[in-house]
PDB file of N, CA and C in Angstrom:
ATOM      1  N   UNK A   1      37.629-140.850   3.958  1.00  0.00           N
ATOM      2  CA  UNK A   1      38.815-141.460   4.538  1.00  0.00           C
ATOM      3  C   UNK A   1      39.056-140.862   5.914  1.00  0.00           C
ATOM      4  N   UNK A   2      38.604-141.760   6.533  1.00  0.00           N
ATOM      5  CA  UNK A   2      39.237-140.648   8.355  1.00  0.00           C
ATOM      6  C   UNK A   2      40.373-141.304   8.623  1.00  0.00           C
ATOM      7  N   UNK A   3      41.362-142.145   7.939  1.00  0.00           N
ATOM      8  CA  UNK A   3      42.478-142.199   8.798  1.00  0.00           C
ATOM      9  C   UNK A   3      42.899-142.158  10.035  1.00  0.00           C
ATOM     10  N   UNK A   4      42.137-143.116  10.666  1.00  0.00           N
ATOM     11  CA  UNK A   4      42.115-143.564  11.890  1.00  0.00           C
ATOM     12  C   UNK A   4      43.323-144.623  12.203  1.00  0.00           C
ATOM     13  N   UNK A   5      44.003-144.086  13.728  1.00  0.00           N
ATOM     14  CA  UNK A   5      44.993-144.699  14.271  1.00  0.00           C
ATOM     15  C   UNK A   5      45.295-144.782  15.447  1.00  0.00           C
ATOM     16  N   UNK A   6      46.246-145.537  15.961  1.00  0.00           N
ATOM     17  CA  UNK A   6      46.362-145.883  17.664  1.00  0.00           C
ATOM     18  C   UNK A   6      47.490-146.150  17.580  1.00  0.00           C
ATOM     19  N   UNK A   7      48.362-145.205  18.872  1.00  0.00           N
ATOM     20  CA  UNK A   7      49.215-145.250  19.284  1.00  0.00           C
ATOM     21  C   UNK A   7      49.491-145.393  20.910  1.00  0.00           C
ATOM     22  N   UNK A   8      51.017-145.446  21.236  1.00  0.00           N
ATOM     23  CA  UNK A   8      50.639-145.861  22.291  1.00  0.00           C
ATOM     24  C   UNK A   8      52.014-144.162  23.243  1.00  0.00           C
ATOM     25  N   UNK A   9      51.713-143.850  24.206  1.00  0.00           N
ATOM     26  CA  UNK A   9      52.341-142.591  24.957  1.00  0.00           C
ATOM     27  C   UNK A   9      53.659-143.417  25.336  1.00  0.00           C
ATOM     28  N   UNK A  10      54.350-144.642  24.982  1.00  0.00           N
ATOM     29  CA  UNK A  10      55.981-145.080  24.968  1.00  0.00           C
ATOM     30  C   UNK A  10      56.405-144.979  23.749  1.00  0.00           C
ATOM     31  N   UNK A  11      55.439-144.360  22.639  1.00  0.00           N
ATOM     32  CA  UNK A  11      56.266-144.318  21.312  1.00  0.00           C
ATOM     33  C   UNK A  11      56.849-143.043  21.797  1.00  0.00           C
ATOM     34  N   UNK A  12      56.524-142.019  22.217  1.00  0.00           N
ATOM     35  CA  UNK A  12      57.261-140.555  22.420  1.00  0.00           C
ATOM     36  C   UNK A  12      58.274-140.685  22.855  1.00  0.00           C
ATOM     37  N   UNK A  13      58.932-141.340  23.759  1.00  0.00           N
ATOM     38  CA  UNK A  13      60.683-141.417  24.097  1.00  0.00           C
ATOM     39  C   UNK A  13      61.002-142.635  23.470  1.00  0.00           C
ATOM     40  N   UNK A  14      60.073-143.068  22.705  1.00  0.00           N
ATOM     41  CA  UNK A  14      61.188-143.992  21.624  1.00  0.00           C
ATOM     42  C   UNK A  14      61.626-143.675  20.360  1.00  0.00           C
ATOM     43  N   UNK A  15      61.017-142.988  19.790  1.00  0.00           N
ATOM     44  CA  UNK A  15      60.862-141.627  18.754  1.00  0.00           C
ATOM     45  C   UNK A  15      61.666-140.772  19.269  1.00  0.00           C
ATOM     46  N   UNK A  16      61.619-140.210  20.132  1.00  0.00           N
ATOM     47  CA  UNK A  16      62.770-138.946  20.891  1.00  0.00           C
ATOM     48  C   UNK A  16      64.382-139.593  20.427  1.00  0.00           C
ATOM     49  N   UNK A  17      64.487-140.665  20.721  1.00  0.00           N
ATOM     50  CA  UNK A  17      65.405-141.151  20.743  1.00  0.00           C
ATOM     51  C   UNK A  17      66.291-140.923  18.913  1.00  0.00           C
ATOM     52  N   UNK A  18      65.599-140.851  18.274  1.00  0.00           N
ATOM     53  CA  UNK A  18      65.789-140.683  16.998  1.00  0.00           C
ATOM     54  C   UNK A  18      67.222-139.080  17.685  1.00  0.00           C
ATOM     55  N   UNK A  19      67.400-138.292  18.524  1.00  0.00           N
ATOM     56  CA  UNK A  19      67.843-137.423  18.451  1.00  0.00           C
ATOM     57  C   UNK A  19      69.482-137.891  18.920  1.00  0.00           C
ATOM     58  N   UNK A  20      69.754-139.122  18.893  1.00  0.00           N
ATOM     59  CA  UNK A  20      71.057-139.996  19.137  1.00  0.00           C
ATOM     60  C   UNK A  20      71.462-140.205  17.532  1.00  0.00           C
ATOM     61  N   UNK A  21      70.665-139.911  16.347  1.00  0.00           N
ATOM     62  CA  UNK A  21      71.325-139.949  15.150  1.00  0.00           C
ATOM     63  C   UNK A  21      72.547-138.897  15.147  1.00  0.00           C
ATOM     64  N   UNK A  22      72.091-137.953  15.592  1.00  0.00           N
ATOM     65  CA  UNK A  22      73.235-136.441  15.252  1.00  0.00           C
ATOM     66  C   UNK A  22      74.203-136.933  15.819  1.00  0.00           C
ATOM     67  N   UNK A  23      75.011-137.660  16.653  1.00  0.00           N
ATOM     68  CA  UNK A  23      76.137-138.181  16.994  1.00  0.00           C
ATOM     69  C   UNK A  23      76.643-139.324  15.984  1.00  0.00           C
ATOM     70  N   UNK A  24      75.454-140.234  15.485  1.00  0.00           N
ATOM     71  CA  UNK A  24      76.171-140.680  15.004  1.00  0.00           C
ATOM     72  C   UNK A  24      76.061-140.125  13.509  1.00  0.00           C
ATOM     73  N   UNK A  25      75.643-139.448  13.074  1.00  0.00           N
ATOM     74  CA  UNK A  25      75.383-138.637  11.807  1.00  0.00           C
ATOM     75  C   UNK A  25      77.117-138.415  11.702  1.00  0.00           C
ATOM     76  N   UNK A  26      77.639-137.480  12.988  1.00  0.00           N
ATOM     77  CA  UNK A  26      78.568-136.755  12.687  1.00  0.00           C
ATOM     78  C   UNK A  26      79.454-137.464  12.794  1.00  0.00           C
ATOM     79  N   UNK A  27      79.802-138.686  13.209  1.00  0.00           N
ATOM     80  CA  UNK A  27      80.826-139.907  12.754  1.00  0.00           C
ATOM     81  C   UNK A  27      81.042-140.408  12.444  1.00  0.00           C
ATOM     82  N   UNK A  28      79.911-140.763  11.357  1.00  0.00           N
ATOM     83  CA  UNK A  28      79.893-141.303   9.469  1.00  0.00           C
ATOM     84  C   UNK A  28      79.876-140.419   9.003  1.00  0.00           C
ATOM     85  N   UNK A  29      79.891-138.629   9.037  1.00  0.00           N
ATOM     86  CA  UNK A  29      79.954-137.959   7.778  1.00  0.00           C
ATOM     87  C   UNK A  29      81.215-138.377   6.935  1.00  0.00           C
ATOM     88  N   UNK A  30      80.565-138.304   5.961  1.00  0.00           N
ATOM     89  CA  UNK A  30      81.500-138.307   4.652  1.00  0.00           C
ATOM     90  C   UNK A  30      81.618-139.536   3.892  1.00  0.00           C
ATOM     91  N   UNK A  31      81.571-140.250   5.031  1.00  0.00           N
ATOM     92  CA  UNK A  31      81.786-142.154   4.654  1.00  0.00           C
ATOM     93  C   UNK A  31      80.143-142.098   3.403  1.00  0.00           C
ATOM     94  N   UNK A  32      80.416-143.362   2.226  1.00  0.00           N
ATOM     95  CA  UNK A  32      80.212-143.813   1.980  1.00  0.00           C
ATOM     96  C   UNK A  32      78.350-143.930   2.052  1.00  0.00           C
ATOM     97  N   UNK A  33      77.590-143.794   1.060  1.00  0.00           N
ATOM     98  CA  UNK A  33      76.275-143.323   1.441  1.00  0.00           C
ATOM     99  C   UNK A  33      75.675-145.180   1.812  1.00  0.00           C
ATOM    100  N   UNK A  34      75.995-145.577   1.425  1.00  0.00           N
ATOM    101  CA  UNK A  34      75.434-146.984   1.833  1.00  0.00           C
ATOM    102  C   UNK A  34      75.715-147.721   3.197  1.00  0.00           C
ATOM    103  N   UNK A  35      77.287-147.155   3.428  1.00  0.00           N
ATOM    104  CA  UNK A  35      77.575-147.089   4.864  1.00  0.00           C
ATOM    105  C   UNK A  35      76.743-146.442   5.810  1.00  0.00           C
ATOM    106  N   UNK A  36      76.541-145.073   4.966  1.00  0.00           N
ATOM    107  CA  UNK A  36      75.594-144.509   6.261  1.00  0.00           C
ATOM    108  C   UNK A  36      74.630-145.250   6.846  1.00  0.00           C
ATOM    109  N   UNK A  37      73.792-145.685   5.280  1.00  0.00           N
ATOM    110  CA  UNK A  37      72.134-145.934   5.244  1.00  0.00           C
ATOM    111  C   UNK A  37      72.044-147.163   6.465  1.00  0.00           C
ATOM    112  N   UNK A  38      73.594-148.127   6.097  1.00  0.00           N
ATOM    113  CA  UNK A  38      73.197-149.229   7.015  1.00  0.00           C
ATOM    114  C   UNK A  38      73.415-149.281   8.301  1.00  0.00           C
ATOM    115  N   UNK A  39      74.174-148.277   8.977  1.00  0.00           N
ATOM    116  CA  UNK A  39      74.557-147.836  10.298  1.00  0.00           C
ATOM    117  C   UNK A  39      73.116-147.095  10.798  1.00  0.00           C
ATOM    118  N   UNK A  40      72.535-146.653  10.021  1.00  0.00           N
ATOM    119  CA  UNK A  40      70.768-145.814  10.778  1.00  0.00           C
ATOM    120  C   UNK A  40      70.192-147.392  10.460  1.00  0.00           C
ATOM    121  N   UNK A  41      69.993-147.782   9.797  1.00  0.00           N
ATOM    122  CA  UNK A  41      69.258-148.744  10.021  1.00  0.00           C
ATOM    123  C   UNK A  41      69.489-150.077  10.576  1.00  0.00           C
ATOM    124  N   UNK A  42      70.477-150.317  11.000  1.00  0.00           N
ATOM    125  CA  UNK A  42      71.173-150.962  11.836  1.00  0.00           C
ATOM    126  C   UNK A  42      71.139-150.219  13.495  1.00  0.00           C
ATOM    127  N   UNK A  43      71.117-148.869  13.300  1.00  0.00           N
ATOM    128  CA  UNK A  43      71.239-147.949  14.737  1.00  0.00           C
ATOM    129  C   UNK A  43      69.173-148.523  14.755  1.00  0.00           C
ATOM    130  N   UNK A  44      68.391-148.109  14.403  1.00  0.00           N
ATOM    131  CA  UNK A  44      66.737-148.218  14.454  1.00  0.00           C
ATOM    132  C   UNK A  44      66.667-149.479  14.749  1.00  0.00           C
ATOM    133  N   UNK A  45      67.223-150.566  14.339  1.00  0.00           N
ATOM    134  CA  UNK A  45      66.807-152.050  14.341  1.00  0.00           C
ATOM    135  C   UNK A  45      67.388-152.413  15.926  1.00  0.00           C
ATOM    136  N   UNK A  46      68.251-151.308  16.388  1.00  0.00           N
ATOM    137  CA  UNK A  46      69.249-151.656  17.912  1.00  0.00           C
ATOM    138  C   UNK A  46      68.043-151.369  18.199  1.00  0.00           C
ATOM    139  N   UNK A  47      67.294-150.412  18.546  1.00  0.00           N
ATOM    140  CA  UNK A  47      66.511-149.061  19.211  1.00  0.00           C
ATOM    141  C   UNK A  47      65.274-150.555  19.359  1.00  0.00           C
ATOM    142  N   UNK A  48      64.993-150.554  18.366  1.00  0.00           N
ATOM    143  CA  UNK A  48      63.250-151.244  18.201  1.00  0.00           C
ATOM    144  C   UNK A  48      63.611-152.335  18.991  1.00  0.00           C
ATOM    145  N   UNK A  49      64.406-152.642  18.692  1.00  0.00           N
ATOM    146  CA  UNK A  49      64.393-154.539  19.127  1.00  0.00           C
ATOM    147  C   UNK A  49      64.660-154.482  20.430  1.00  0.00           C
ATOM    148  N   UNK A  50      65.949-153.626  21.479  1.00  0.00           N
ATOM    149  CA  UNK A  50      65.643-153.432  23.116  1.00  0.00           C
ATOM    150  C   UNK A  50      64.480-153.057  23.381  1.00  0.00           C
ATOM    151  N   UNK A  51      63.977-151.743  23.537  1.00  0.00           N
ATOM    152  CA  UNK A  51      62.591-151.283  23.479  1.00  0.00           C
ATOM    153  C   UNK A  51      61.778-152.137  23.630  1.00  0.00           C
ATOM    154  N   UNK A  52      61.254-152.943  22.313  1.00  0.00           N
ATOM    155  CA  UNK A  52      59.920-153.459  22.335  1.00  0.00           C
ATOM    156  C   UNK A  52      60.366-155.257  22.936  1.00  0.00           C
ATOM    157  N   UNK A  53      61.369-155.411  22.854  1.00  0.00           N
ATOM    158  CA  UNK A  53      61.755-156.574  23.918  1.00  0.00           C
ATOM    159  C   UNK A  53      61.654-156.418  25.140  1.00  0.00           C
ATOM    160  N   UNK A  54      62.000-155.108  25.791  1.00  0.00           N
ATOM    161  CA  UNK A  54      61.689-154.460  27.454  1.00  0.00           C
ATOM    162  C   UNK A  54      60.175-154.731  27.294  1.00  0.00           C
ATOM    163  N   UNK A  55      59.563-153.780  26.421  1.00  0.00           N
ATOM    164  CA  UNK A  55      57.939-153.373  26.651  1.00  0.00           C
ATOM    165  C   UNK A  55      57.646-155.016  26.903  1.00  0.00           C
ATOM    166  N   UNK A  56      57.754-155.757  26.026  1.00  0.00           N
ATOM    167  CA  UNK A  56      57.132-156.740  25.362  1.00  0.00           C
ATOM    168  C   UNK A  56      56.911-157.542  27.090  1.00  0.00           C
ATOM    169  N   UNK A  57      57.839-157.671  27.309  1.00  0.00           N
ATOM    170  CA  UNK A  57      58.583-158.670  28.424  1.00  0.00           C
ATOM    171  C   UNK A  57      57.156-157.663  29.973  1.00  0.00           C
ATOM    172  N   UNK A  58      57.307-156.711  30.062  1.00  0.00           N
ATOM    173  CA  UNK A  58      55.805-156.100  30.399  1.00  0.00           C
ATOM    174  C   UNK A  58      54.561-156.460  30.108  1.00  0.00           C
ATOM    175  N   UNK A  59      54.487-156.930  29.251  1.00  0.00           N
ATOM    176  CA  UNK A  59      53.028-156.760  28.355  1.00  0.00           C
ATOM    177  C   UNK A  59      52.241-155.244  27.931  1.00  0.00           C
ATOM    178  N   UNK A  60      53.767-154.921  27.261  1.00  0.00           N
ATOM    179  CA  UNK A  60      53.390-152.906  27.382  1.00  0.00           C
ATOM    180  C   UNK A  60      53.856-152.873  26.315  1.00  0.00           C
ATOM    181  N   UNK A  61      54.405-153.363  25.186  1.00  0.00           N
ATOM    182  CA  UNK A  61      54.785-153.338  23.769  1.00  0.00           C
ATOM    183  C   UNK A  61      53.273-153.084  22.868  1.00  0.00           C
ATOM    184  N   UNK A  62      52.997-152.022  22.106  1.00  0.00           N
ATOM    185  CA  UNK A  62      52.080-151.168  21.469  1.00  0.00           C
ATOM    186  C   UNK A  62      52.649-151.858  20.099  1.00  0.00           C
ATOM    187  N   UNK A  63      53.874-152.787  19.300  1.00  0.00           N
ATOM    188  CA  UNK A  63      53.253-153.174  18.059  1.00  0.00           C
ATOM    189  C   UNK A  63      53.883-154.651  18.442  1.00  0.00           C
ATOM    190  N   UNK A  64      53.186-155.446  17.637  1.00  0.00           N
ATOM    191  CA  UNK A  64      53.575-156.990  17.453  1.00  0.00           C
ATOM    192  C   UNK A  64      53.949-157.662  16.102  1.00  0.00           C
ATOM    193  N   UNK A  65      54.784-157.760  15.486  1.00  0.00           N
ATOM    194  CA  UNK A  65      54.667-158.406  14.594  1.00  0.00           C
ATOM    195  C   UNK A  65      55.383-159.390  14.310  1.00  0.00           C
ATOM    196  N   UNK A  66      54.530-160.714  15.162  1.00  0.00           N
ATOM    197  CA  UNK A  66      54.612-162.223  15.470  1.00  0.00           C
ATOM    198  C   UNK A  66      54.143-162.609  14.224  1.00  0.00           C
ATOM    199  N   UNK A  67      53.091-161.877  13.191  1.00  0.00           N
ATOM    200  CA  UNK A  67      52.746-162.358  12.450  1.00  0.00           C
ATOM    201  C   UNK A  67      53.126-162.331  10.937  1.00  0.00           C
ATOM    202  N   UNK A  68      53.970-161.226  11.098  1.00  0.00           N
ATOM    203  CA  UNK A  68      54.867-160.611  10.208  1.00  0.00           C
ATOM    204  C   UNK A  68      56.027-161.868   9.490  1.00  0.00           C
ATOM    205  N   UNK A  69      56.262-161.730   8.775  1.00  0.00           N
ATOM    206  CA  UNK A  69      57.254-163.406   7.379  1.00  0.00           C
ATOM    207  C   UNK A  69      58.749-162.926   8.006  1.00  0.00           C
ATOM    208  N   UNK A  70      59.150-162.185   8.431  1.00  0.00           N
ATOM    209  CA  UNK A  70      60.660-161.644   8.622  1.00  0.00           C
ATOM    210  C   UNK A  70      60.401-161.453   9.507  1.00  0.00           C
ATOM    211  N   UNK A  71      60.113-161.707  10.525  1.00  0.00           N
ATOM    212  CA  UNK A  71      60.054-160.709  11.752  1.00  0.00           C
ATOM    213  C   UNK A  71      61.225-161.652  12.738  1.00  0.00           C
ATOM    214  N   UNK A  72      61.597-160.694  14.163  1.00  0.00           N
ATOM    215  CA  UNK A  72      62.515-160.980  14.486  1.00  0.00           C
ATOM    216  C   UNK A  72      62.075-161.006  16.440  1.00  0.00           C
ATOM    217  N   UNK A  73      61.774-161.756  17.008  1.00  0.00           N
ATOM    218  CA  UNK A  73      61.121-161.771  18.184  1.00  0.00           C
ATOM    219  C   UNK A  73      59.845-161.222  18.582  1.00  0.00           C
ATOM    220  N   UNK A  74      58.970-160.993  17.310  1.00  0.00           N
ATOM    221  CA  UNK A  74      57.634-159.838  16.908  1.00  0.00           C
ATOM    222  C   UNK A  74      57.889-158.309  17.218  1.00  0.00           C
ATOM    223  N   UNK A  75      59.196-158.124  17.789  1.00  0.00           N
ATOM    224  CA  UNK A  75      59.319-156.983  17.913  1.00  0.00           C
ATOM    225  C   UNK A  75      59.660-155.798  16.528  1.00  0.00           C
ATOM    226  N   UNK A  76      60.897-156.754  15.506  1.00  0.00           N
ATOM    227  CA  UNK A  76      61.468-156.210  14.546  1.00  0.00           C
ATOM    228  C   UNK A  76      60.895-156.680  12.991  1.00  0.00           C
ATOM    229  N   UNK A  77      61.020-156.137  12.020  1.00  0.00           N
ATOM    230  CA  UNK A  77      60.609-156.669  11.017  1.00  0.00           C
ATOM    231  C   UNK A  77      61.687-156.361  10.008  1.00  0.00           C
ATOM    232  N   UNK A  78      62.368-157.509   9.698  1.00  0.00           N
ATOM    233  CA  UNK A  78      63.527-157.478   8.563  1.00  0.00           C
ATOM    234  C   UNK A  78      63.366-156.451   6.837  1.00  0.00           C
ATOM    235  N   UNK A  79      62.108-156.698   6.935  1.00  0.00           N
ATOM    236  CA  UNK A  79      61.338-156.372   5.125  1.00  0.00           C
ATOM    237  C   UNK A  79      61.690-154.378   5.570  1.00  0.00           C
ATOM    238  N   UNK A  80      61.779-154.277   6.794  1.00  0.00           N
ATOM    239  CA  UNK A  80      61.204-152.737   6.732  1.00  0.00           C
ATOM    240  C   UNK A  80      62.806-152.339   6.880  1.00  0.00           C
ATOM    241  N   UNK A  81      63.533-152.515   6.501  1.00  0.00           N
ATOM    242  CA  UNK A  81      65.217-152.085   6.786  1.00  0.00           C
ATOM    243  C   UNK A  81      65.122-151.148   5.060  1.00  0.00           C
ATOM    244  N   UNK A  82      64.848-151.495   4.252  1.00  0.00           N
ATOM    245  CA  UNK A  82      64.934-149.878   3.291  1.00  0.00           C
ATOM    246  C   UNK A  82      64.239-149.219   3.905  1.00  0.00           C
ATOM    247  N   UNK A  83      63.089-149.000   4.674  1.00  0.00           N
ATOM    248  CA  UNK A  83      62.598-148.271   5.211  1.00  0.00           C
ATOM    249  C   UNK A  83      63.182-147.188   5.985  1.00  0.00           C
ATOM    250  N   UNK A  84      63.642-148.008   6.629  1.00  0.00           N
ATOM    251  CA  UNK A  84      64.627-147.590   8.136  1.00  0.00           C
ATOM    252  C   UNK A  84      66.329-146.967   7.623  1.00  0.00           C
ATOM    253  N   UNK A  85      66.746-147.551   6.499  1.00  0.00           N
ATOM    254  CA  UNK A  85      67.469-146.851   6.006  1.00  0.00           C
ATOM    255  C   UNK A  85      67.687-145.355   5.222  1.00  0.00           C
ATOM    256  N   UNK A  86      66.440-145.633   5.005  1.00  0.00           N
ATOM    257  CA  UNK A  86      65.827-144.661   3.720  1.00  0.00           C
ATOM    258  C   UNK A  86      65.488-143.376   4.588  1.00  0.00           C
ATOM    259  N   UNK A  87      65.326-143.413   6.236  1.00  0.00           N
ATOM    260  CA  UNK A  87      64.582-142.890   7.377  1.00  0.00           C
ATOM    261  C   UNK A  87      66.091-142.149   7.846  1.00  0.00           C
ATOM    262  N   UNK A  88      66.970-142.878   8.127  1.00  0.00           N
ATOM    263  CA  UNK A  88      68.280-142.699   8.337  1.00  0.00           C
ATOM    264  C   UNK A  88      68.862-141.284   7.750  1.00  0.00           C
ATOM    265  N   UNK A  89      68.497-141.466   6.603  1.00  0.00           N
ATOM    266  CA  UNK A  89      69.929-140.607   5.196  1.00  0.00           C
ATOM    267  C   UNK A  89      68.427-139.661   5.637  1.00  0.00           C
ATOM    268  N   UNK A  90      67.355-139.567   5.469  1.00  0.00           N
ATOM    269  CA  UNK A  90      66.770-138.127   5.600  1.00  0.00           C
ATOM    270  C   UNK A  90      66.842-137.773   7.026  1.00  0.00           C
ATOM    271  N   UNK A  91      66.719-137.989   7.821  1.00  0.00           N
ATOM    272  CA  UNK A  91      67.576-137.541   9.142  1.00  0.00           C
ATOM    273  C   UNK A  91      68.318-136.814   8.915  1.00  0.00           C
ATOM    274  N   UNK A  92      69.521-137.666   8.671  1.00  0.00           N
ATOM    275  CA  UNK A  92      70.499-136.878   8.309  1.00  0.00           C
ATOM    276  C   UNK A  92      70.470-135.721   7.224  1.00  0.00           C
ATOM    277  N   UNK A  93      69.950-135.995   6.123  1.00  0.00           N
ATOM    278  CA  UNK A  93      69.727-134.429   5.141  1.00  0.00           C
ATOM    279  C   UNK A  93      69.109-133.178   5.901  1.00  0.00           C
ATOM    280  N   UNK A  94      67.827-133.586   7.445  1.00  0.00           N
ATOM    281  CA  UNK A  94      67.910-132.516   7.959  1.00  0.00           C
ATOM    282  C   UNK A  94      68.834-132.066   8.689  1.00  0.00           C
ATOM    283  N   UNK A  95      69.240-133.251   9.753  1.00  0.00           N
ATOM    284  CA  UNK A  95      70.413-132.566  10.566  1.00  0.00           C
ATOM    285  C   UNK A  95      71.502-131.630   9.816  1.00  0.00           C
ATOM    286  N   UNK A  96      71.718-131.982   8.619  1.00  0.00           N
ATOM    287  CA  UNK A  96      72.932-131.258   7.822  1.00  0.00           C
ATOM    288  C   UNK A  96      72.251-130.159   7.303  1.00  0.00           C
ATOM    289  N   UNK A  97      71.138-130.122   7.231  1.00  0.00           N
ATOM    290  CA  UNK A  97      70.763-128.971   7.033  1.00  0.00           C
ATOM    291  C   UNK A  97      70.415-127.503   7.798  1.00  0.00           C
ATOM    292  N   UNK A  98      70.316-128.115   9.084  1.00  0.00           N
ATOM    293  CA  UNK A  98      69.814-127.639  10.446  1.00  0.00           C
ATOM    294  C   UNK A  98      71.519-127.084  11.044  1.00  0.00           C
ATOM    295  N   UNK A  99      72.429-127.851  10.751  1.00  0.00           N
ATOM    296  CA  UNK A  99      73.784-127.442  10.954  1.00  0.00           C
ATOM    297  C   UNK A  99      74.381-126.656  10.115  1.00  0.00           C
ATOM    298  N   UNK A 100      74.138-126.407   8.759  1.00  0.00           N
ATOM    299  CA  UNK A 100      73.966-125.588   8.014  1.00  0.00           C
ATOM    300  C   UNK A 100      73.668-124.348   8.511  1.00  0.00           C
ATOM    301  N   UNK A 101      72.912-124.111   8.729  1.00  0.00           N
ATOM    302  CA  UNK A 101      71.990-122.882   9.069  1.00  0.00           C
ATOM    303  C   UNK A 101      72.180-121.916  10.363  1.00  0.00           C
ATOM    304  N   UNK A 102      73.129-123.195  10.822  1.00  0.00           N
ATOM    305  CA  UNK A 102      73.237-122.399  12.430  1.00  0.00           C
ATOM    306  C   UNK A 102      74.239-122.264  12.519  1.00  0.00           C
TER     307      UNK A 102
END
C-alpha cells in the first residue's frame, strides 16, 4: 500500500484557517452539542465554498467535485457535512483541552 496523494500548497492557508474555530468555539461554549456541530460545519462549508469558488474562478482550485450527487458549485459536497461536523466538535475537544492546560 503506498498511499499515494496530491495536494495542492493553497490547501495550507486554507487549513490554517481552521484556527478561526477558537473564536467561534468560545461563543458557542456551552450551547447545545448539535448547535455546535452545525455552526463548524456550517463555519467549513462558509470556508470551502469562498475559497474554492475564488480558486476555481482562477483555474487554481486543487479539488472538483462537479461530479459528486450533492455537490454544490463542484466546490462543496453536501454528503460530507457529518464529516465536517464531526471535524468541528473535535476541534473543539482539542481547543478545550489546550485551554485547559494553559
Amino acid at each position: 500500500m503506498k498511499l499515494e496523494g496530491r495536494s495542492s500548497i493553497w490547501m495550507f492557508p486554507i487549513y490554517g484557517m481552521a484556527a478561526f474555530l477558537a473564536p467561534v468555539s468560545r461563543w458557542i461554549h456551552g450551547k447545545n452539542t448539535w448547535l455546535r456541530g452545525l455552526v463548524y460545519a456550517g463555519t467549513i462549508f462558509f470556508v470551502e465554498f469562498v475559497t474554492g469558488t475564488l480558486l476555481k474562478r482562477k483555474d487554481m482550485c486543487p479539488w472538483d467535485y462537479s461530479r459528486a450527487r450533492f455537490n454544490i458549485g463542484g466546490v462543496i459536497r453536501l454528503d460530507y457535512a457529518p464529516v465536517w461536523f464531526l471535524t468541528g466538535l473535535l476541534y473543539e475537544k482539542i481547543l478545550n483541552r489546550n485551554r485547559a492546560s494553559s
